[in-house]
N, C-alpha and C. Protein backbone atom coordinates (compact mmCIF):
# COMPACT_ATOMS: atom_id res chain seq x y z
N UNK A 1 -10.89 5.23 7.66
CA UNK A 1 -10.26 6.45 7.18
C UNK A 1 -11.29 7.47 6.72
N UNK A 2 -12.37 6.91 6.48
CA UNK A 2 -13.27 8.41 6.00
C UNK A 2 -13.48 8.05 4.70
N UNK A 3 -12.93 7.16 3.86
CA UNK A 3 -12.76 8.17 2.10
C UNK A 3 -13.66 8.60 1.54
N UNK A 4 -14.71 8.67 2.07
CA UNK A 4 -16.30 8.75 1.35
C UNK A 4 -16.63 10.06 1.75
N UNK A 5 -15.72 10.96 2.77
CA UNK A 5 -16.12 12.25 3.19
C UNK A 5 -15.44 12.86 2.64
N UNK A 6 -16.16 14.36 2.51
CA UNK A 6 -15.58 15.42 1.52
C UNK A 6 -14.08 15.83 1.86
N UNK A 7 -13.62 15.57 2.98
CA UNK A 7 -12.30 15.83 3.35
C UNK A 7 -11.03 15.54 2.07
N UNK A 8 -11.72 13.90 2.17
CA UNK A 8 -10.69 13.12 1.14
C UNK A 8 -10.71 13.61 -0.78
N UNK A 9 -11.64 14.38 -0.64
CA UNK A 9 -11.58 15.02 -2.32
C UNK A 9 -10.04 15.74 -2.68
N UNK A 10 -9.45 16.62 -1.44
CA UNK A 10 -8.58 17.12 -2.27
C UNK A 10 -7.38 16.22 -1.33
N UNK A 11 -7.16 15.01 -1.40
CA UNK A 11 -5.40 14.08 -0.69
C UNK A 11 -5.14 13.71 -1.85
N UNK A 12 -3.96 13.40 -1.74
CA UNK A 12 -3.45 12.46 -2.23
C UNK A 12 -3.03 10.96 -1.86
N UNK A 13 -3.41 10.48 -2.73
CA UNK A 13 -3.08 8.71 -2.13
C UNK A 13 -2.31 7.73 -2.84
N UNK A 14 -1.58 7.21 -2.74
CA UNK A 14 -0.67 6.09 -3.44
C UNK A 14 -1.33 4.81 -3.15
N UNK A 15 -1.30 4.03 -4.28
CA UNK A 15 -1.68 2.28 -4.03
C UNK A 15 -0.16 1.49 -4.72
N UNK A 16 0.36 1.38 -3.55
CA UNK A 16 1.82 0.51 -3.73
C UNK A 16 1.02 -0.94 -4.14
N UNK A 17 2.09 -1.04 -5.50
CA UNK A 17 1.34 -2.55 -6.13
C UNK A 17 0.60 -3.19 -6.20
N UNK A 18 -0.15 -1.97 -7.16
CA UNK A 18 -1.63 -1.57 -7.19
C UNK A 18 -2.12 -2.93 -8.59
N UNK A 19 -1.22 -3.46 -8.85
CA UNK A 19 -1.71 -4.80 -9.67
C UNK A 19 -2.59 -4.08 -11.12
N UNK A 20 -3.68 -4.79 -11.42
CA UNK A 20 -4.67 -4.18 -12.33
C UNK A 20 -5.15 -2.83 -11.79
N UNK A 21 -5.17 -2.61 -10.89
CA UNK A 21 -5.79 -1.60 -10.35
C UNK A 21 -7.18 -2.17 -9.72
N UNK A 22 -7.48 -3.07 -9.07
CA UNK A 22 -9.25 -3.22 -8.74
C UNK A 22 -9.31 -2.46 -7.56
N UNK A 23 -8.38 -2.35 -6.56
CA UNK A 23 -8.55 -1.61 -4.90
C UNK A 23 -8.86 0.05 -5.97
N UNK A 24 -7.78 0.35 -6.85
CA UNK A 24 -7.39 2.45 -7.32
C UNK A 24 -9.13 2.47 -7.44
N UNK A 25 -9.36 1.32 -8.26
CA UNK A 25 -11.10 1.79 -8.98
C UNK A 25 -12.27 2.24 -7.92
N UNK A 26 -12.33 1.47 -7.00
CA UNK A 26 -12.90 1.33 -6.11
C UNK A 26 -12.68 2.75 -5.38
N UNK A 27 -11.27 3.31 -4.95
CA UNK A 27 -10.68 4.15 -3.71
C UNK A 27 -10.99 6.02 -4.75
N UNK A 28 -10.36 5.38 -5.93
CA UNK A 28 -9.94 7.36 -6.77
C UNK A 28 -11.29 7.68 -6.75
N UNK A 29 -12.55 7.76 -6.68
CA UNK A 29 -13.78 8.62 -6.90
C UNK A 29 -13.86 9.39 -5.57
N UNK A 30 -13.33 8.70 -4.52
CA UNK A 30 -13.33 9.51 -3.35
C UNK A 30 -12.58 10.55 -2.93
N UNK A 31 -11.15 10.60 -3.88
CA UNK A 31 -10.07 11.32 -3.29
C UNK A 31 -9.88 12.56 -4.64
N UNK A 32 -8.93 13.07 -4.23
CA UNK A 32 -8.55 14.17 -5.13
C UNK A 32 -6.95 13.50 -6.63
N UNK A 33 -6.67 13.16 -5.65
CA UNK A 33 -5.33 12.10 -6.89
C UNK A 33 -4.75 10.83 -6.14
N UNK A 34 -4.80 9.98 -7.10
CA UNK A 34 -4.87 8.94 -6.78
C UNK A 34 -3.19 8.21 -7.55
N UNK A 35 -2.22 8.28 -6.96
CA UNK A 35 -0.88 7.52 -7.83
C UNK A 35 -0.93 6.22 -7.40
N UNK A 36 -1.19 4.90 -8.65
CA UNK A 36 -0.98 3.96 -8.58
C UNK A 36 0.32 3.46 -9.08
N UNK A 37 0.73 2.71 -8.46
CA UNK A 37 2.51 2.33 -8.89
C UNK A 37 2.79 0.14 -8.92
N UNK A 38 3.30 0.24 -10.07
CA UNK A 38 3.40 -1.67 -9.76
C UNK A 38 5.01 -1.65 -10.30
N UNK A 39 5.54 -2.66 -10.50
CA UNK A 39 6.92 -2.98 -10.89
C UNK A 39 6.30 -3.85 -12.04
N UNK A 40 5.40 -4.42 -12.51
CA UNK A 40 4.34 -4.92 -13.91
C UNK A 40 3.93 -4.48 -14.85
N UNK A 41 4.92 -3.84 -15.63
CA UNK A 41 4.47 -3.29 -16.77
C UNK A 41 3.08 -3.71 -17.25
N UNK A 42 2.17 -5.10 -17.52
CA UNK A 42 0.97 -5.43 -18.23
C UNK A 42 0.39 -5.42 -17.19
N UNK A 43 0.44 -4.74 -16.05
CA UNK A 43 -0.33 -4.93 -14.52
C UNK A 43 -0.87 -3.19 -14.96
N UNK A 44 0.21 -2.38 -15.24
CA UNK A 44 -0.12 -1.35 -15.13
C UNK A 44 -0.50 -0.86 -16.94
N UNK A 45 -0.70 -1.89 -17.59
CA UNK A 45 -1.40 -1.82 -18.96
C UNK A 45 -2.60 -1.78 -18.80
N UNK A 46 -2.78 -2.83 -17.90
CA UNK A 46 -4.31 -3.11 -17.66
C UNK A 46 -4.83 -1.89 -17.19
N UNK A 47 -4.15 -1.36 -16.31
CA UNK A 47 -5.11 -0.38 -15.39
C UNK A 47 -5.15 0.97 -16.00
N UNK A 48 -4.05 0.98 -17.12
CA UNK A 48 -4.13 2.25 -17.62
C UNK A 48 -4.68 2.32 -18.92
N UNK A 49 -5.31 1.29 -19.26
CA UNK A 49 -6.61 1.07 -20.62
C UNK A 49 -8.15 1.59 -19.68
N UNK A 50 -8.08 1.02 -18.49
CA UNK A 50 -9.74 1.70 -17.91
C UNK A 50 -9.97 3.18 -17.62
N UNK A 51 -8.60 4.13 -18.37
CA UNK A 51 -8.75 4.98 -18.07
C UNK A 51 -9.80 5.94 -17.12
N UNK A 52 -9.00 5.79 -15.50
CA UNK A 52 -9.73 6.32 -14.05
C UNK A 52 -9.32 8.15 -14.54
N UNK A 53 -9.97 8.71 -14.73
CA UNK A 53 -9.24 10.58 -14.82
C UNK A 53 -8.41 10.80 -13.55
N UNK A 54 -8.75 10.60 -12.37
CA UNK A 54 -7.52 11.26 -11.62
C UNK A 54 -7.07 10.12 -10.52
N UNK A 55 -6.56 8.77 -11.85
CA UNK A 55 -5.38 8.03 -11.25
C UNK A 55 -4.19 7.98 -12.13
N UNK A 56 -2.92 8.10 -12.02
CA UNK A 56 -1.44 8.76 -12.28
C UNK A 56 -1.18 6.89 -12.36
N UNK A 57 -0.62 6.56 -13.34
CA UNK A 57 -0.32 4.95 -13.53
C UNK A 57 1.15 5.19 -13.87
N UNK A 58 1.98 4.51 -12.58
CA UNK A 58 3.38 4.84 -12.87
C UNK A 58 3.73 3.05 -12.97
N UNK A 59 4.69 2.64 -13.58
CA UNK A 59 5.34 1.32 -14.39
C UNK A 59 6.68 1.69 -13.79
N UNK A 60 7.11 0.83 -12.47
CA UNK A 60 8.54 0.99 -11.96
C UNK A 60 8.60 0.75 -10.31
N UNK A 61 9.84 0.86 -9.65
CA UNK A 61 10.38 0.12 -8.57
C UNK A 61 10.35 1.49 -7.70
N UNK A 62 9.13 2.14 -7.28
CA UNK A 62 9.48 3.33 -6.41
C UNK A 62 10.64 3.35 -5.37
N UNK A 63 10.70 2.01 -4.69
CA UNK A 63 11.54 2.00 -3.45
C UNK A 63 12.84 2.05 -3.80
N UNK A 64 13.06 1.66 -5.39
CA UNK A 64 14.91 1.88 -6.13
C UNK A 64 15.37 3.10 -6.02
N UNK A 65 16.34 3.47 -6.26
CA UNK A 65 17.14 4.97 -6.35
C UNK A 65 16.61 5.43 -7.48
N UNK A 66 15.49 5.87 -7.80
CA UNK A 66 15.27 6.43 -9.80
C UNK A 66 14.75 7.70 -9.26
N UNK A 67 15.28 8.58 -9.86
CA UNK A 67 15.05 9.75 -9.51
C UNK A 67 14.07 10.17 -10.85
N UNK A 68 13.84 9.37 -11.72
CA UNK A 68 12.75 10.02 -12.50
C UNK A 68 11.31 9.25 -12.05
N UNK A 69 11.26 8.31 -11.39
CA UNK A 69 9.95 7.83 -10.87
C UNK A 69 9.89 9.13 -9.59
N UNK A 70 10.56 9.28 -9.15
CA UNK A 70 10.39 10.03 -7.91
C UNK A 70 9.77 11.49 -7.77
N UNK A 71 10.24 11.80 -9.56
CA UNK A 71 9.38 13.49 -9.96
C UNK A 71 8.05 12.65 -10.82
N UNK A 72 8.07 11.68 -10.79
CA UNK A 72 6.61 11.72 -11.05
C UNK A 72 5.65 11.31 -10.09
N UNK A 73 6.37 11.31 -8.81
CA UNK A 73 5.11 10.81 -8.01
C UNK A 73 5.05 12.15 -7.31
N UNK A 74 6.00 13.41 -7.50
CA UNK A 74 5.76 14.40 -6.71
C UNK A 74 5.71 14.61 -4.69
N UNK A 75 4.98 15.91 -4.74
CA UNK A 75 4.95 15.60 -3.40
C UNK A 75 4.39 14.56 -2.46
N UNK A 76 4.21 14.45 -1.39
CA UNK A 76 3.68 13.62 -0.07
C UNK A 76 2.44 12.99 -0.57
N UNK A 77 1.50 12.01 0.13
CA UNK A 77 0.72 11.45 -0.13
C UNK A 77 -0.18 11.48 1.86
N UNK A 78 -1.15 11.64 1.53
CA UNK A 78 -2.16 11.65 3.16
C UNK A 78 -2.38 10.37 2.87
N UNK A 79 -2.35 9.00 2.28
CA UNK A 79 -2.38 7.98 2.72
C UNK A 79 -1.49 7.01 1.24
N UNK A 80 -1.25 6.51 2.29
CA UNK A 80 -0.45 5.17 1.18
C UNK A 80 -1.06 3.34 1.35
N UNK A 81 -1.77 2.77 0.46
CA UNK A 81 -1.98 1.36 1.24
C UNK A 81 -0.96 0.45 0.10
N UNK A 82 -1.24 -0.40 0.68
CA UNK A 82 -0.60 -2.17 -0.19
C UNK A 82 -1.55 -3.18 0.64
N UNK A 83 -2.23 -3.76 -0.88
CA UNK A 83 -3.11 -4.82 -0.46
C UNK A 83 -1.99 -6.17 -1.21
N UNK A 84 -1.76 -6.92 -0.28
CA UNK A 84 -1.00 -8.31 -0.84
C UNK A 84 0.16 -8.01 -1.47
N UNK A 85 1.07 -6.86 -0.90
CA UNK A 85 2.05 -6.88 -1.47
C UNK A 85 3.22 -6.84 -0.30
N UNK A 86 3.47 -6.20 0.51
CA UNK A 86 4.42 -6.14 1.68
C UNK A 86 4.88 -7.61 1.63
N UNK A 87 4.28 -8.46 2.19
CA UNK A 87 4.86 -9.95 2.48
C UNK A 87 5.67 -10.81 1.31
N UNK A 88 5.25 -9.76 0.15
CA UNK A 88 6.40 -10.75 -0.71
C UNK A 88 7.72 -9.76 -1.63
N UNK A 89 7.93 -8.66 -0.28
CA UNK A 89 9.18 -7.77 -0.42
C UNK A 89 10.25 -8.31 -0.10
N UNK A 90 11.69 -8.18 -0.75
CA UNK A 90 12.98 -8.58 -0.45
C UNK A 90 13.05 -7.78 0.85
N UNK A 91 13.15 -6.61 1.31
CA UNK A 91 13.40 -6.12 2.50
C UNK A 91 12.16 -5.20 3.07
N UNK A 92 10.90 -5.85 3.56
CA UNK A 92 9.78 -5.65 4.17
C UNK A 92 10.67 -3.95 5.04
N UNK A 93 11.41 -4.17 6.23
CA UNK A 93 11.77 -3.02 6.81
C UNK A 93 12.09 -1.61 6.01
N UNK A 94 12.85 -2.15 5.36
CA UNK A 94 13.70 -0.94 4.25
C UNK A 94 12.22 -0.28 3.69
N UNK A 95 11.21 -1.07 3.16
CA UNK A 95 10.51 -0.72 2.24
C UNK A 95 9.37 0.45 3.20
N UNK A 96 9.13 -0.37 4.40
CA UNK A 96 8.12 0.32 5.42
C UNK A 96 8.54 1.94 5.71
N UNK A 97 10.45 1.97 5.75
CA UNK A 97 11.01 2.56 5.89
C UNK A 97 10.72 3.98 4.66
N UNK A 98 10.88 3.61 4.04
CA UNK A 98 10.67 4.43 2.53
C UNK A 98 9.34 4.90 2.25
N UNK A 99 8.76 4.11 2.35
CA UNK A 99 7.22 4.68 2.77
C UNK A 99 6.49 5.77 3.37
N UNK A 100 7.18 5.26 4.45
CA UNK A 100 6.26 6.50 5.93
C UNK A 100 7.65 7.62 5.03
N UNK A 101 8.51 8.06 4.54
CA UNK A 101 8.70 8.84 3.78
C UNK A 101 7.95 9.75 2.40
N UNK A 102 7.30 8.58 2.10
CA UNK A 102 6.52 9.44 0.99
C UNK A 102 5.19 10.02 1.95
N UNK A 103 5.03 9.56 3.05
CA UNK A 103 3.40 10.56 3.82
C UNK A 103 3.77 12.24 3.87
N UNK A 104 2.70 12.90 3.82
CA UNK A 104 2.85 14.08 4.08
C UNK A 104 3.31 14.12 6.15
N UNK A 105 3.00 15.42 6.48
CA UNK A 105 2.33 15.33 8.50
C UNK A 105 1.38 14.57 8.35
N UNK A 106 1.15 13.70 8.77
CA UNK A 106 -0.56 13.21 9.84
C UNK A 106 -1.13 12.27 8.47
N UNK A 107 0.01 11.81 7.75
CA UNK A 107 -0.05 11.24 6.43
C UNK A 107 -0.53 9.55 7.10
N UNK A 108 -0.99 8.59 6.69
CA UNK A 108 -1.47 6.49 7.60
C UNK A 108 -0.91 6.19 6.07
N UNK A 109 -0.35 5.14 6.32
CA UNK A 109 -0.16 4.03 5.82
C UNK A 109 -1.20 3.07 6.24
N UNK A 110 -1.04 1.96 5.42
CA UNK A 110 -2.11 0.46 5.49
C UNK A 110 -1.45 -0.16 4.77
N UNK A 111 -1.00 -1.19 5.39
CA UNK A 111 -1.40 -2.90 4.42
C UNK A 111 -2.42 -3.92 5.29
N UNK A 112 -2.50 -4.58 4.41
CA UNK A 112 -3.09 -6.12 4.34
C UNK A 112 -1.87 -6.82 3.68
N UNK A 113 -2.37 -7.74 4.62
CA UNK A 113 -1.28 -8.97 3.76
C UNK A 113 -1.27 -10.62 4.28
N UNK A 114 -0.90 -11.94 4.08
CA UNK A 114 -1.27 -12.72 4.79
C UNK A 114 -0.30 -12.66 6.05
N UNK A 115 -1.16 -13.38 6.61
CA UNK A 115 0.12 -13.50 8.48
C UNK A 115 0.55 -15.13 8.32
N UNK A 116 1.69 -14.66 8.32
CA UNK A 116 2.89 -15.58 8.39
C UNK A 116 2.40 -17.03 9.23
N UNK A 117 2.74 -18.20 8.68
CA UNK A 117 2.33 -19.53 9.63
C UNK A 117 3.19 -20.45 8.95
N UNK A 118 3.44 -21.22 9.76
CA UNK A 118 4.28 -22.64 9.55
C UNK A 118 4.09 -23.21 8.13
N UNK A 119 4.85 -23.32 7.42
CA UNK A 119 5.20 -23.97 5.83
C UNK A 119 4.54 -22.92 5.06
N UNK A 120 4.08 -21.43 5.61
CA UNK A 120 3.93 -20.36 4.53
C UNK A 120 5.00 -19.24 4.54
N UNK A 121 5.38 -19.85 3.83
CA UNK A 121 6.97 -18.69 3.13
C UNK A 121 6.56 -17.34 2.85
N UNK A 122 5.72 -17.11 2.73
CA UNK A 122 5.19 -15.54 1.98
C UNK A 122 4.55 -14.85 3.34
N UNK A 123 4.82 -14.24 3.46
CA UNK A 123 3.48 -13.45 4.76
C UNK A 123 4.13 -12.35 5.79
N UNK A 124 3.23 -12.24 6.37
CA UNK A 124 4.52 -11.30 7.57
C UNK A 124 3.78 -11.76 8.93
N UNK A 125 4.42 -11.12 10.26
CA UNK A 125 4.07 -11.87 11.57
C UNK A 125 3.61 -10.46 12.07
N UNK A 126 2.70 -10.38 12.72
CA UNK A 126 2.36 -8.59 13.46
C UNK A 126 3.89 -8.50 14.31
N UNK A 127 4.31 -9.35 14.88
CA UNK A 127 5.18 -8.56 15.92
C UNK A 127 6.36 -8.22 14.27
N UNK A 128 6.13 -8.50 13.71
CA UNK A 128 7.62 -7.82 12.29
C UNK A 128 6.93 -6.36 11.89
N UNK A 129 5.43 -6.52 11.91
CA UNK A 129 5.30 -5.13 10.78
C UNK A 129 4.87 -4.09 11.75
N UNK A 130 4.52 -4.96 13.31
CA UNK A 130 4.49 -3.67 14.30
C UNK A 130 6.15 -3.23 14.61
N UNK A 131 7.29 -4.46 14.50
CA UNK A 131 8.66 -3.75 14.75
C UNK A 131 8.84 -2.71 13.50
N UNK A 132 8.49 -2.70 12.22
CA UNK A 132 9.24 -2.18 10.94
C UNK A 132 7.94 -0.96 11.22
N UNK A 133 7.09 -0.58 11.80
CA UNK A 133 6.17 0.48 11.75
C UNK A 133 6.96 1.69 12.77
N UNK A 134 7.56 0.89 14.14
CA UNK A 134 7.60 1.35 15.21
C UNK A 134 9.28 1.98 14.75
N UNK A 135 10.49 1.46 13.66
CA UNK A 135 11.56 2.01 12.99
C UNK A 135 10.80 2.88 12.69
N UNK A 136 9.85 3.11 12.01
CA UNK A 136 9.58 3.87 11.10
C UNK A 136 8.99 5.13 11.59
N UNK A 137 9.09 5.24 12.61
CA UNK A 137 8.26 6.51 13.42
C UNK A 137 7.03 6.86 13.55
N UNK A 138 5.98 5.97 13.20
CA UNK A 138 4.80 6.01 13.07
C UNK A 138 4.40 6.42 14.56
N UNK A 139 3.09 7.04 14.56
CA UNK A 139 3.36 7.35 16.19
C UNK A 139 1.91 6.46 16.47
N UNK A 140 1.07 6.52 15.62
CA UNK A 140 -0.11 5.26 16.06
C UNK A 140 0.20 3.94 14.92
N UNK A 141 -0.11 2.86 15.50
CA UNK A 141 0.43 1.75 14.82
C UNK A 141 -0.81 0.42 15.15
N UNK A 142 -1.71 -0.06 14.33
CA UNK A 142 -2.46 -1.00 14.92
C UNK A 142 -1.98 -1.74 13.92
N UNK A 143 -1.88 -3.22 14.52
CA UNK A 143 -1.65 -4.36 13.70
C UNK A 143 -2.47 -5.44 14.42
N UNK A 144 -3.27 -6.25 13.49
CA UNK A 144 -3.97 -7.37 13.94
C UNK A 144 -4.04 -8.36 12.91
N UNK A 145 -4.57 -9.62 13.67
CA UNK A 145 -4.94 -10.85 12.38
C UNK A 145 -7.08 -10.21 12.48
N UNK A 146 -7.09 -9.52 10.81
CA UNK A 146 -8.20 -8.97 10.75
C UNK A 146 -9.50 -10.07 10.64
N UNK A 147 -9.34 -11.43 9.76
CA UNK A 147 -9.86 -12.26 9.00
C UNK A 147 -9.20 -13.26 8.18
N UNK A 148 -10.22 -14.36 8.13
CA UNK A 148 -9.05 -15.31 7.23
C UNK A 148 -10.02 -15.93 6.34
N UNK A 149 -9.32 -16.00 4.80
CA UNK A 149 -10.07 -16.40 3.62
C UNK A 149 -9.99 -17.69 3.99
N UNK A 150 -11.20 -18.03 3.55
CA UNK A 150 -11.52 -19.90 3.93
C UNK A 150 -11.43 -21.11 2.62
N UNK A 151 -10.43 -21.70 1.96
CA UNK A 151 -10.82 -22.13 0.84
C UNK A 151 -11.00 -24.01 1.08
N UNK A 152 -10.74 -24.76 0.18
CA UNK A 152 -11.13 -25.71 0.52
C UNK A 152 -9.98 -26.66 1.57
N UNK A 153 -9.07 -26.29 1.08
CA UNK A 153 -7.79 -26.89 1.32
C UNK A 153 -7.33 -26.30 2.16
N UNK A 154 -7.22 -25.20 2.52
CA UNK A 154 -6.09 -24.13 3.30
C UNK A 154 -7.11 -22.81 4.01
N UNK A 155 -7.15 -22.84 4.83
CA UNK A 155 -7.45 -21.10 5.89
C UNK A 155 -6.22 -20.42 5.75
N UNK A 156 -6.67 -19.40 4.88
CA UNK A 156 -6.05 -18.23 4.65
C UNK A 156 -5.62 -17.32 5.90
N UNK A 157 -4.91 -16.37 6.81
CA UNK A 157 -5.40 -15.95 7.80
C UNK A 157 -4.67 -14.54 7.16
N UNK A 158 -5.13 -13.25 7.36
CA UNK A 158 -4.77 -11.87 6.79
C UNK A 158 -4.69 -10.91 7.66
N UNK A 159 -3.18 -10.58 7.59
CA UNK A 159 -3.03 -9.52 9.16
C UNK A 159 -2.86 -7.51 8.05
N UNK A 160 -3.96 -7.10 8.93
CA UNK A 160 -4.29 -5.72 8.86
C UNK A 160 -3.09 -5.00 9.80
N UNK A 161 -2.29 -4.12 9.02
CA UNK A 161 -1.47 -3.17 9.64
C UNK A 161 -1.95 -1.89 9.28
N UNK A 162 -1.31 -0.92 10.03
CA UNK A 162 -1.88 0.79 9.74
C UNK A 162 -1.07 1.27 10.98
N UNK A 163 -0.47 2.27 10.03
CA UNK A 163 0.11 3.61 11.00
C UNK A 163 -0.20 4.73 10.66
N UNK A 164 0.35 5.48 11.71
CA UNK A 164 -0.16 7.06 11.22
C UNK A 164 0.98 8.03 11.33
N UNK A 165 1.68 8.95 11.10
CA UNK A 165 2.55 9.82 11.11
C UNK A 165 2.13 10.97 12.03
């Protein structure tokens, strides 16, 4: 995506269940505003004690009907990611759906997340988040298995999605 070029100083970007915040810390020095959002109230304690200056720490269910989360996230966003969060949504589609709504024009989405495998309940499969990208009108859409965390017991395997509006 660039974020390190001067382009990205004045976007806006959302980090959907953005946890403590470790991805916002890393991403807001590059961009112009940065809205982090969790449904974790002490998720978003944490992140809003390291006080980042231009990250927006919202505490709530963006994808619900609340029309007061919704004036605080304002207009469009030129990129939206979710690291490890998509795969453990009640309705993955609906949510993808709602999403590519908050992009501005020419606005990408991204997740990461694990890829789905036999006796792992949590995850998603590329052919699901390339179908819920391709609802969603995205007009470029890459989905792959990017890498897989190696631990002692279990290979992790982590599928990279991204669209673009």
């Amino acid at each position: 995506m660039g974020l390190r070029g001067k382009d990205w100083k004045s976007k806006r970007v959302l980090d959907f269940g953005c946890g403590t915040g470790l991805l916002a810390q890393k991403v807001a020095p590059h961009v112009g505003e940065l809205v982090a959002v969790d449904t974790s109230e002490k998720m978003i304690a944490v992140l809003t004690d390291k006080n980042i200056p231009n990250v927006v720490a919202i505490h709530g269910d963006i994808l619900a009907a609340d029309t007061e989360i919704g004036a605080k996230l304002g207009a469009g966003f030129d990129l939206i990611y979710a690291s490890s969060v998509c795969g453990f949504l009640s309705d993955y589609e609906s949510a993808v759906l709602a999403l590519a709504g908050l992009l501005r024009p020419v606005g990408h989405f991204i997740q990461w997340d694990w890829l789905a495998s036999d006796g792992n309940e949590s995850g998603l499969s590329e052919r699901r988040v390339r179908n819920a990208m391709q609802a969603a009108k995205f007009k470029s859409i890459r989905v792959e298995h990017a890498f897989s965390f190696e631990t002692d017991e279990h290979t992790m395997p982590v599928l990279i999605g991204a669209g673009g509006i």
